[in-house]
Structure formats: C-alpha cells, structure tokens
Protein backbone atom coordinates (compact mmCIF):
# COMPACT_ATOMS: atom_id res chain seq x y z
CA UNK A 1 -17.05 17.78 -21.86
CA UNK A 2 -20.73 17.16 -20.36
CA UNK A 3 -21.23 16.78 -16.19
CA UNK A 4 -19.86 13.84 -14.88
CA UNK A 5 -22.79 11.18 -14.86
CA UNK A 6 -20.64 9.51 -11.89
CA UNK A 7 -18.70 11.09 -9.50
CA UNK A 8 -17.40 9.68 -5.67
CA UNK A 9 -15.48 11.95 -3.59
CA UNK A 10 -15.10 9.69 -0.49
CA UNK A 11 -15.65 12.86 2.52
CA UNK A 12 -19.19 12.57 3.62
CA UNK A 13 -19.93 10.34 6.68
CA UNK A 14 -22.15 7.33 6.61
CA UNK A 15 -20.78 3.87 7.39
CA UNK A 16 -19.72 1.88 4.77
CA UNK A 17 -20.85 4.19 2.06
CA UNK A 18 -18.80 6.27 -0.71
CA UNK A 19 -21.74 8.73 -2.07
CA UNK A 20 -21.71 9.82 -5.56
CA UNK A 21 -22.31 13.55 -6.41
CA UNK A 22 -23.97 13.32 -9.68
CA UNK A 23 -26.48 11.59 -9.13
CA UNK A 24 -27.55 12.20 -6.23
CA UNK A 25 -30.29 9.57 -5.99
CA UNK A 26 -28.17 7.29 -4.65
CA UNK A 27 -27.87 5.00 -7.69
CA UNK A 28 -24.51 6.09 -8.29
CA UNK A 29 -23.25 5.23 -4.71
CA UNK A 30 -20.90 2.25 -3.74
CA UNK A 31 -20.83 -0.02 -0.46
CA UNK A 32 -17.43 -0.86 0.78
CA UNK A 33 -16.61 -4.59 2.18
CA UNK A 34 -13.71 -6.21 3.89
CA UNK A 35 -13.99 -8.64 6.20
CA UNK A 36 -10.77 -7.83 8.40
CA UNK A 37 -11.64 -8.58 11.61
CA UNK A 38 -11.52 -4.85 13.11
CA UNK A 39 -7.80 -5.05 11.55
CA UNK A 40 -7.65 -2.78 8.67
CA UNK A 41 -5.50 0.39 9.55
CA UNK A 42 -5.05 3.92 7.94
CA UNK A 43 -3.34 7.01 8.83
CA UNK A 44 -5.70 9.84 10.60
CA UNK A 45 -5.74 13.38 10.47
CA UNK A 46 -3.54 13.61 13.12
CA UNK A 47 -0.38 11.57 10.98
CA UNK A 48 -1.17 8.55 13.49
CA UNK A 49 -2.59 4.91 12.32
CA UNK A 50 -5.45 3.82 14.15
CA UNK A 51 -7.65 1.13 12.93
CA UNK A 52 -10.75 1.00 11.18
CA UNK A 53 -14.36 -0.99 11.20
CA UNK A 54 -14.70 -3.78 9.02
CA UNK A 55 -16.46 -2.73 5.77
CA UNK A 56 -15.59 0.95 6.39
CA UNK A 57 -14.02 2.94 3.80
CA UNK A 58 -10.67 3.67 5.07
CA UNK A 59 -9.97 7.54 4.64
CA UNK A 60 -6.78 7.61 4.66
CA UNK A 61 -4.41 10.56 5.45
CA UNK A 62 -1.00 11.72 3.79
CA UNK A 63 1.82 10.74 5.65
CA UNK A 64 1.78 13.10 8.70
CA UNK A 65 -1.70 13.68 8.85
CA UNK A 66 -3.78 16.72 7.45
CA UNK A 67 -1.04 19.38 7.40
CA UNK A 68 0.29 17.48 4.37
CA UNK A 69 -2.81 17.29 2.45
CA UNK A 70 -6.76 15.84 2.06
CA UNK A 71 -7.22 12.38 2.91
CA UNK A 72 -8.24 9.93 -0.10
CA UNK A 73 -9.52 5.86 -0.20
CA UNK A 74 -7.04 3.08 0.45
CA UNK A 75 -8.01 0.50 -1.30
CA UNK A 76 -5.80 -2.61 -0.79
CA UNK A 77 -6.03 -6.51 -1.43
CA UNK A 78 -6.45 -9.01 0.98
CA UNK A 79 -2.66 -9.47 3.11
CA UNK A 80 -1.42 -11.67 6.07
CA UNK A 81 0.43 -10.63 8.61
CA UNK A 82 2.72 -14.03 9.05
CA UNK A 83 5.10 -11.92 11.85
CA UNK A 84 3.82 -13.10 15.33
CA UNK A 85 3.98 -10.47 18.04
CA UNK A 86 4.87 -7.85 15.49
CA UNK A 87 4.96 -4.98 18.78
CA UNK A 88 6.16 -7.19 21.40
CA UNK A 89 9.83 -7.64 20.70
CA UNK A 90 10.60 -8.90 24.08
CA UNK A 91 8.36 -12.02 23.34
CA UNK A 92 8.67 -15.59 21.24
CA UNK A 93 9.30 -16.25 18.68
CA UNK A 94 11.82 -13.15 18.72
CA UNK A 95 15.21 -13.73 19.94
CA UNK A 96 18.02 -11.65 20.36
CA UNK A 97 22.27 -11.68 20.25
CA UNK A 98 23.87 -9.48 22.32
CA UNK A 99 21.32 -7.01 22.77
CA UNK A 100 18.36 -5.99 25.21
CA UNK A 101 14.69 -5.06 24.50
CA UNK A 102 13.25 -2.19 26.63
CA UNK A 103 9.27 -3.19 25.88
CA UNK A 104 6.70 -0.48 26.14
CA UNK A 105 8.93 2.83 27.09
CA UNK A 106 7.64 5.67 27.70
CA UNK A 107 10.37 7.38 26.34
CA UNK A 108 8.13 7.98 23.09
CA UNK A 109 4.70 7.49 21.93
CA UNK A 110 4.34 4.55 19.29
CA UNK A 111 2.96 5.66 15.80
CA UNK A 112 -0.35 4.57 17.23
CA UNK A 113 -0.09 7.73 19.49
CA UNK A 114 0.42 5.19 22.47
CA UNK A 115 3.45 4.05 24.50
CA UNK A 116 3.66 0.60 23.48
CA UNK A 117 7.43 0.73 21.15
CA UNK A 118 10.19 -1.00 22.29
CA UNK A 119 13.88 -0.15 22.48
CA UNK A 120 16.71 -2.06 20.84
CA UNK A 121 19.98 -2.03 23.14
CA UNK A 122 23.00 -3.11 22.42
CA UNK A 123 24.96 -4.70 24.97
CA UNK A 124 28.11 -3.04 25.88
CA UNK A 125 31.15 -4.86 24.32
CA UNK A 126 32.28 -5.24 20.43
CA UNK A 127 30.40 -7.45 19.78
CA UNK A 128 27.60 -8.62 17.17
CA UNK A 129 24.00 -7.41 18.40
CA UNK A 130 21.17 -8.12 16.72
CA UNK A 131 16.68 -9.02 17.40
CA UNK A 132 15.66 -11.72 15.49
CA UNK A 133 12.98 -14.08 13.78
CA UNK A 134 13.31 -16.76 11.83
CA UNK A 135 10.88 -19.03 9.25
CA UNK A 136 10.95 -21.32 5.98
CA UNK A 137 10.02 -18.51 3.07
CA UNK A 138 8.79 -19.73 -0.38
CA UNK A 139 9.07 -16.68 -3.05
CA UNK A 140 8.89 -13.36 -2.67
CA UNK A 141 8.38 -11.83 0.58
CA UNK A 142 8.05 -8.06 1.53
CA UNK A 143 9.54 -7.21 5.46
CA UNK A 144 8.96 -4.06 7.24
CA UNK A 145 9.12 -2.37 10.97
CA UNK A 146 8.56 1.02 11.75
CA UNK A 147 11.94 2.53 13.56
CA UNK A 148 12.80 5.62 15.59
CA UNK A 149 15.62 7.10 16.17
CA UNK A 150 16.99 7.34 19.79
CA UNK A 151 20.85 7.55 20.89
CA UNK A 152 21.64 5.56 17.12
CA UNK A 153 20.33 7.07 14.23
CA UNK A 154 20.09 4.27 11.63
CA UNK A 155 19.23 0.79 11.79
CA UNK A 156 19.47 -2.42 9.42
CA UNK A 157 17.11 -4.94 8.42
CA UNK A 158 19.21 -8.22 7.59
CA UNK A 159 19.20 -12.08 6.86
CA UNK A 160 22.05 -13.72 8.79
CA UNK A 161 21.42 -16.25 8.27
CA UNK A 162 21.95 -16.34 3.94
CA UNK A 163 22.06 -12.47 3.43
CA UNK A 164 18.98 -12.88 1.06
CA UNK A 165 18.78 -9.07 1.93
CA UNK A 166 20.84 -6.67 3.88
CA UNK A 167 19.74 -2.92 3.52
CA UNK A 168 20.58 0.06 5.67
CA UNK A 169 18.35 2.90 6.37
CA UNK A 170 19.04 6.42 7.78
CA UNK A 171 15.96 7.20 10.41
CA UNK A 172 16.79 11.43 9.97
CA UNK A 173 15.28 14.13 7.89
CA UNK A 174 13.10 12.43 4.85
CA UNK A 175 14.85 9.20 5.59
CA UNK A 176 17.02 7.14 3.00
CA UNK A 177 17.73 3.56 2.58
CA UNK A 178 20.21 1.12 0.86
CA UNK A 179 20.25 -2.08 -0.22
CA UNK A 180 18.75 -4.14 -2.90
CA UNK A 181 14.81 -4.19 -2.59
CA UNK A 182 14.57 -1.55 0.08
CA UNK A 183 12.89 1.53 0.83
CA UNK A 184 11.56 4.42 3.24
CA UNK A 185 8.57 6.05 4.08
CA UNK A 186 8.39 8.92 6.87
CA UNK A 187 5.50 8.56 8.97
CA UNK A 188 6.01 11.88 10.89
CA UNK A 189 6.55 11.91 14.65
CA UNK A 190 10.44 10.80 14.20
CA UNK A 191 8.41 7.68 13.07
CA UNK A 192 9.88 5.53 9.44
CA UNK A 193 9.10 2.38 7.95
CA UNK A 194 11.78 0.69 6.79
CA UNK A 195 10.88 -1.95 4.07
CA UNK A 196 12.79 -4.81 2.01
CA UNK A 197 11.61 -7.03 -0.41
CA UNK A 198 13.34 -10.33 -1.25
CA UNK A 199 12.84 -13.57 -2.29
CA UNK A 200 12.85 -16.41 0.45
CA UNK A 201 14.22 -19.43 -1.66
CA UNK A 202 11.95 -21.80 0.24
CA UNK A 203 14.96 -21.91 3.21
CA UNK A 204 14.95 -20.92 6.67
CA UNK A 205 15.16 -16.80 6.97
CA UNK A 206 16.22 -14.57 9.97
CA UNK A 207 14.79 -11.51 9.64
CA UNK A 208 16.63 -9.45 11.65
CA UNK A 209 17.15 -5.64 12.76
CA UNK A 210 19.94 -4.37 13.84
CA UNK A 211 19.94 -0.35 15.25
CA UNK A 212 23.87 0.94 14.75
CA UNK A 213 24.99 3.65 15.86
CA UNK A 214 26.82 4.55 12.17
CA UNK A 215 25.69 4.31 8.69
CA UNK A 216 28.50 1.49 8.51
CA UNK A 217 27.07 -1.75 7.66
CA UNK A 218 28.88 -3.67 9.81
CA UNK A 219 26.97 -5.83 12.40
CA UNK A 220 29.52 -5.80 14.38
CA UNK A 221 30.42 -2.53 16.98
CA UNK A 222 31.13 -2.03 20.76
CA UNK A 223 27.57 -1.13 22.15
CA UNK A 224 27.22 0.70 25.49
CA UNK A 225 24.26 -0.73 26.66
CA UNK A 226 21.77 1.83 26.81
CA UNK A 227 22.24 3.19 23.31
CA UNK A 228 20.02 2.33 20.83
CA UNK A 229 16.70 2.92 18.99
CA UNK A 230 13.00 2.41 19.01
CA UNK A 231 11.57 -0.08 17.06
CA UNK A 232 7.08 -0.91 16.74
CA UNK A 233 4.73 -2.82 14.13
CA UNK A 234 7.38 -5.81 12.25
CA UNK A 235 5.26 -7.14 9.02
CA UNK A 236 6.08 -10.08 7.21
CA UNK A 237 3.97 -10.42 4.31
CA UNK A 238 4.02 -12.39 0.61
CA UNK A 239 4.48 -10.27 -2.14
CA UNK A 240 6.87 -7.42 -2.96
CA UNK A 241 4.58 -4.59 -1.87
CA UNK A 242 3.89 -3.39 1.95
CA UNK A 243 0.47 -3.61 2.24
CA UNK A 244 -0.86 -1.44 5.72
CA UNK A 245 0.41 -2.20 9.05
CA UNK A 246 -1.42 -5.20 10.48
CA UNK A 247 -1.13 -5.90 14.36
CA UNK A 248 -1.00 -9.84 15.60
CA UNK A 249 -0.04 -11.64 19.00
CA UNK A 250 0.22 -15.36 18.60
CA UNK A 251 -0.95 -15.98 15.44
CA UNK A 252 -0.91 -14.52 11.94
CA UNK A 253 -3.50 -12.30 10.85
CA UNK A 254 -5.43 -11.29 7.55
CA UNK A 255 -7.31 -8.41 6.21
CA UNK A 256 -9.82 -9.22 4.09
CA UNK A 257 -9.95 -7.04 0.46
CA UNK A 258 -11.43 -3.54 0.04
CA UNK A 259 -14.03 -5.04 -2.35
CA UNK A 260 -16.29 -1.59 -3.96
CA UNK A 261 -18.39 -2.19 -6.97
CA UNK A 262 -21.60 -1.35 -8.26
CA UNK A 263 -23.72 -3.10 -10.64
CA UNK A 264 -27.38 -1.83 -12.45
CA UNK A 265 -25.91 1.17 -13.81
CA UNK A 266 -25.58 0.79 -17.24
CA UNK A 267 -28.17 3.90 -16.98
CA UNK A 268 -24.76 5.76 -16.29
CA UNK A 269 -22.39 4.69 -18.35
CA UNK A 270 -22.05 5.72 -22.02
CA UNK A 271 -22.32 2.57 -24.16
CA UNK A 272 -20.86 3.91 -27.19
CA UNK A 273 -18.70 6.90 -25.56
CA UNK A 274 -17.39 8.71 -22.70
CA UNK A 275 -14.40 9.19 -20.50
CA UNK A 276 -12.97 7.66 -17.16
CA UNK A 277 -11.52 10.05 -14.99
CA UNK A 278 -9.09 9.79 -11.62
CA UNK A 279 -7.11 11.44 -9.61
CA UNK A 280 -4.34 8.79 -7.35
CA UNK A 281 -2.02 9.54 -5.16
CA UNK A 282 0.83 6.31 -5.55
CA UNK A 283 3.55 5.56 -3.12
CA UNK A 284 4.24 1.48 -4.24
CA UNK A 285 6.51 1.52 -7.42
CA UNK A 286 7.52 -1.82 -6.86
CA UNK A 287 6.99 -4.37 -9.84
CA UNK A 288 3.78 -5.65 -8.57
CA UNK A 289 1.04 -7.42 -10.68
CA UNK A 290 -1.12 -5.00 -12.05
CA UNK A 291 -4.03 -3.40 -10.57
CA UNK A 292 -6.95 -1.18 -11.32
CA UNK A 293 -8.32 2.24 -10.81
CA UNK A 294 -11.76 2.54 -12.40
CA UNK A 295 -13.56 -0.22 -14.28
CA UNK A 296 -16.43 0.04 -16.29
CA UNK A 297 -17.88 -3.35 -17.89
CA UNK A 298 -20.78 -6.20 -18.67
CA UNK A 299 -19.73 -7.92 -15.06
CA UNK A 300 -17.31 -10.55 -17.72
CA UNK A 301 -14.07 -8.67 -16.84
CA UNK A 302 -12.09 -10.86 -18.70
CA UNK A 303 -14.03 -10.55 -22.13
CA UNK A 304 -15.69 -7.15 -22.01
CA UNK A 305 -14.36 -3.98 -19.72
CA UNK A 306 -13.03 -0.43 -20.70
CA UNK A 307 -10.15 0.45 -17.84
CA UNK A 308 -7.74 2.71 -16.68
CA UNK A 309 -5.24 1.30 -13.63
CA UNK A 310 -1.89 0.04 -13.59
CA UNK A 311 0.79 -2.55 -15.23
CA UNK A 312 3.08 -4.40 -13.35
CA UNK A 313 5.78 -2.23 -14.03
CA UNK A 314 4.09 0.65 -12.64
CA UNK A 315 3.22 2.49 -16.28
CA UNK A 316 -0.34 3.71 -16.35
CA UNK A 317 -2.96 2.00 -18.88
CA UNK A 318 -6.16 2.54 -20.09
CA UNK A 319 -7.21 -0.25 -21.95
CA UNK A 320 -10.65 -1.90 -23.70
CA UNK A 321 -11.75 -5.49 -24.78
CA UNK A 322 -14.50 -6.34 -26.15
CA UNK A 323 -15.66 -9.85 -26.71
CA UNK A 324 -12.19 -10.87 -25.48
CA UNK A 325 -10.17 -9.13 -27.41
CA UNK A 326 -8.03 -6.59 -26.69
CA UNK A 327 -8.80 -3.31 -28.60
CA UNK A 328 -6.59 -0.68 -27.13
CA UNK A 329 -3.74 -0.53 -24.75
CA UNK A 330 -2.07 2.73 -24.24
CA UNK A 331 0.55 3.06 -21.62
CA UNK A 332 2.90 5.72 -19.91
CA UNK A 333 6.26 5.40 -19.01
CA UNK A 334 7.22 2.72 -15.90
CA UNK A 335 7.35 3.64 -12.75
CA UNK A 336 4.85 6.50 -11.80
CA UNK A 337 4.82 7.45 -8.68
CA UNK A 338 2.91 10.80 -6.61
CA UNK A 339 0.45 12.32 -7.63
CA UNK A 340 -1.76 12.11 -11.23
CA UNK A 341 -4.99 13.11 -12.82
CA UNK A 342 -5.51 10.67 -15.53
CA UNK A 343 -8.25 10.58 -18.15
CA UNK A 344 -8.91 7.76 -20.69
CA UNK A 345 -12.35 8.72 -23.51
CA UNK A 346 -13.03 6.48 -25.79
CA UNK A 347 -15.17 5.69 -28.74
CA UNK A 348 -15.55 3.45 -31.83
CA UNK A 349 -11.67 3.74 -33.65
CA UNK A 350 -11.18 6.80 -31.51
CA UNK A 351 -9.35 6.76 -28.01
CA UNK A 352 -6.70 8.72 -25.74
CA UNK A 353 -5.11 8.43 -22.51
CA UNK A 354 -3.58 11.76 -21.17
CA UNK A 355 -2.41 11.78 -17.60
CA UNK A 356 -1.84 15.53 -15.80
CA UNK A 357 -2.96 17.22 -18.73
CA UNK A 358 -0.46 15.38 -21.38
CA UNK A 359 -1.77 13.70 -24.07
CA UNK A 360 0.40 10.31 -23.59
CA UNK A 361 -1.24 8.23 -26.75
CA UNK A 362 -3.76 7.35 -29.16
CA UNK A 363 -5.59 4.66 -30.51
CA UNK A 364 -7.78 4.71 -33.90
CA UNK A 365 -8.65 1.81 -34.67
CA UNK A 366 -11.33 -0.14 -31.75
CA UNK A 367 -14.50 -1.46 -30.89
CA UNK A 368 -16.59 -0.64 -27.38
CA UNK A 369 -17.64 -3.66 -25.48
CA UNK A 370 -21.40 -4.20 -25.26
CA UNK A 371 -23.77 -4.20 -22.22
CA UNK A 372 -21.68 -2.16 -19.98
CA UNK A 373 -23.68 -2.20 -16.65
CA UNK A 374 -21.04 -2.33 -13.99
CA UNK A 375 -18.63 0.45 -12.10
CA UNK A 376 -15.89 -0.92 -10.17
CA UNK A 377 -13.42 1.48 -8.28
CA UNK A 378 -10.00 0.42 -7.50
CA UNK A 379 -10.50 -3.25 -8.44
CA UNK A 380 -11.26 -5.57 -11.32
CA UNK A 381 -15.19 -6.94 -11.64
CA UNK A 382 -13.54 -9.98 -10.66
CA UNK A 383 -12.82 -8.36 -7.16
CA UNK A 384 -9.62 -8.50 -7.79
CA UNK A 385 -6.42 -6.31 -8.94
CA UNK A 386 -6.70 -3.80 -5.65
CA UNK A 387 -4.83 -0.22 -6.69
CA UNK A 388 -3.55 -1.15 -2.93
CA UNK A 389 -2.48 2.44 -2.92
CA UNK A 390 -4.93 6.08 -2.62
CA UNK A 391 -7.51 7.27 -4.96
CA UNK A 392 -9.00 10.79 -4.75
CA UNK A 393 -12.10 11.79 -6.76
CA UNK A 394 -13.02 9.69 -9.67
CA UNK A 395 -15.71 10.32 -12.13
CA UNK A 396 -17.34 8.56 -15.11
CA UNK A 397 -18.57 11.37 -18.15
C-alpha cells in the first residue's frame, strides 16, 4: 500500500482547523463549522465537559478524561435541547411530589467540575416522591440526566403519567440500567448518564426521576428526608440517540452541525483506485438513521460517492454509486460498537471492506464514479448524516 495521499489526525492547535499530514501544503486540510452559539460541549482531559467555541473542532476525551485514552473528533448533527432549566431543578417548569430539591450543594462538584448539581430528597413518609416535567411529544424522543449517587444508590427515569418508559439504573461501579430503550454511560467522578429513548405518541409526557434508595422499581417508599441523590444536565431531545449535553435556562437551545468538508482535491483522490481508511471509536448503537465516516465524491452525493460509515442498524458499510446507481454495498454484522479500524479499496469489479484486520466481504463486479473532487469527514457532501459519535485518524491512499 503507497503513503496515504490524505491523512487528518485532529492534535495540532489552530482554531478551527484539522491539518492533514500528507500533504502538508495545506491542501489537504479541513475547516470545521457549527454555528452553536458557544454551546457545543466535549469531555476534556481531565474526564470533565466544558464547552467549546463555535466552529472549533471539538477534541473530545474518553469518558474519564486522558487516563482512559487519546482524545478523537466528535462530530455530531445539529440537536435541540427542548428541556428548560436542564441544571436548575428547583425552578419552572419542574415540579415535584413529595420530595425536596437541594440546588447548587456543595456536597459535590457537578460534571462541569463546578458546584452547581442539585439533590433529590425524598420527603420522609411512604409515600410517592418524584421531580417532574411535563410536554406534548410527537415521535421518538431520547431523555437523559446525569445522576450521582449520594445516601440512594439508584435512581429511575419514568412517565407517570402513561408509562411510555420506566427504566431503572444502578449509579455504582460501571453502572447498569433496565428498562426498555435505556442505557448508561459512566462519566467518571461518581458521575452517570442515564438515558431512555421512547416514543411520545403526540400526548402529554412527564418525564420524571425518581432517586430510590433500592433497585426496586417501586415509586413508592418511606423517604427520610435528607436521603437522596444528586442529579445535573436533564436533555430532552428528538431522536433515539443522546446527542452531547446541551445547557439552557428559559428557552430551548440548538447546536448547530459539525459541518467538515473539503472540496478541489480531486488532485488527491484516486479516480480509478484507492482505499478509505478510519479508525472510530462508537458508543451510540441505537437504531439511528445512518451516518457517515469518510466520503469521497463529485459534490452529487446522491448520484456519485465512494463511502464507508454506518447503517441504521449500526452494521458498518462501505459502499459506491456511480451515476446513481448503487455498485457495491458490503456490510458487517449490526450493532458495532468500541473501537474499529476499518478499510474499504476499491477499483473497477474489484472491492473489499475489512474492519480490524478481517476481511468482512467482497464485491467483483462495479464501476467507480467519475470526477471525484470532494473529501468529506464524518458527514455526507450533502452536510448531512453526522457519525455523531468519535473518529480518530482517517486517511485517503
């Protein structure tokens, strides 16, 4: 295999820039955009999220920050935070039954590495306790809030109003959930996000949380009143995937796309041969629609583009059309998740996808599209189809 004609390793530091390796002229570097309004978060090298620039590449940590690994590029679609005061659980529109908010202790720092988490309390008595919120929801919609544990060790996230969803999650260890649509991600710090996806039925939802001082799932207990656990950063979003943590007060807030292309390069792409190369690291397994890695194409995405990324159902692709129509399509198994190094080469009636060194399928029998002038990384040449999860090095040969 020749040197890579394309390479971006996202670690040097100028604003807004990803540099390419090979070459070095900077024809093979990308500018990042997303208009965010200073909104866009990612996890430092400390394991905290702090927020990032608008149109800065966000460098985003492993869970826990650099003892667990190198950072690599989030690259996300655009996302609304629709959950008003999503750190201020003492304030409308939240409500609560039978159960007291402790705002801003400084009992703990927040995952922001500040002191601005609440505490859920239930009121002594047996009793139902719960915090609430409650909208119309039309489709699917993804809830999350990041939880600590305190004197209760587990908390629920709940609609009682209809029980669209009722999942139970364990805030100890590597964390564990239950429930239909729900999972877990440990932030470090005693710090978990707790996530359920569901499906609104255009009717009024509560979502709820509920800390409990069992992993019973009853809503119901005798509370002491100063039991409980901490609770910071609620998300209510559309879709089925939690996108990164956005912050909002009174209203509802949106981060704009990580939008990274480059076009006037068909001086570095092969346009009869070559190979597309990536390395991801993927946390969302969560029958999204599917998304893209590394495109290469004639700026008609639609018609004419050679592609590795991902299907809905999570199974790795790399895929070619050419003059709209489709001329390969091999595919992995569903549901990849961690980490992969996935290369798709092609040529005329000859390509392969292999992904961590196994050869996962052929194809013999193709065309290559024509005109191929334009790199996109981690979306379609449409700006669209975000990975919306991390991408290490990637290189075109």
């Amino acid at each position: 295999m020749s040197d890579p004609s394309l390479l971006n390793v996202p670690y040097r530091f100028k604003p807004g820039t990803l540099y390419s390796q090979i070459p070095d002229s900077g024809l093979g570097d990308f500018t990042v955009t997303r208009s965010a309004s200073n909104v866009a978060t990612r996890v430092n090298a400390q394991g905290f999220i702090e927020t990032v620039a608008d149109n800065i590449p966000r460098l985003d940590y492993p869970l826990g920050g650099i003892a667990n690994g190198c950072p690599a590029l989030l690259v996300e679609p655009s996302a609304q935070n629709i959950c008003l005061q999503s750190a201020a659980f003492a304030t409308s529109p939240w409500g609560t039954v039978s159960t007291a908010i402790t705002a801003n202790t400084s009992a703990t720092t927040d995952p922001f590495n500040g002191n601005t988490a609440d505490k859920l309390v239930a009121n002594s008595g047996l009793t139902n306790h719960w915090l609430e919120r409650n909208s119309v929801q039309t489709g699917n919609h993804t809830f999350s809030v990041f939880a600590k544990a305190a004197e209760y060790g587990f908390i629920r996230l709940i609609d009682v109003n209809a029980s669209r969803y009722n999942a139970s999650f364990t805030l100890s260890g590597s964390g564990s959930s239950s429930g239909t649509g729900s999972s877990i991600q440990n932030y470090g710090n005693g710090w978990y996000r707790c996530v359920v996806t569901y499906d609104g039925g255009g009717a009024s939802v509560y979502n709820s949380l509920i800390g409990i001082p069992t992993a019973a799932t009853t809503i119901s207990y005798n509370g002491d009143g100063t039991s409980g656990v901490y609770i910071f950063g609620a998300q209510l979003e559309t879709g089925s995937v939690a996108t990164s943590y956005i912050p909002t007060t009174t209203a509802a807030v949106t981060r704009g796309a990580d939008v990274i292309n480059k076009t006037g390069v068909s001086s570095l792409i092969g346009q009869t041969e070559g190979t597309l190369y990536a390395e991801v690291e993927t946390r969302v397994t969560a029958g999204t629609a599917a998304k893209r890695i590394l495109t290469i194409s004639n700026g008609n995405d639609a018609d004419n583009r050679i592609s590795i990324g991902k299907q809905a159902d999570d199974a790795f692709i790399g895929s070619i059309l050419s003059g709209g129509v489709a001329q390969a399509a091999i595919t992995s198994t569903t549901n990849q998740s961690g980490s992969f190094k996935i290369a798709f080469a092609f040529k005329a009636n000859d390509a392969v996808l292999y992904i961590n060194g196994t050869q996962i399928g052929t194809d013999t029998s193709l065309g290559i599209p024509s005109g191929l002038n334009r790199v996109d990384f981690g979306q379609s040449a449409a700006n669209a189809a975000q990975f919306n999860d991390r991408i290490l090095p990637v290189a075109l040969y």
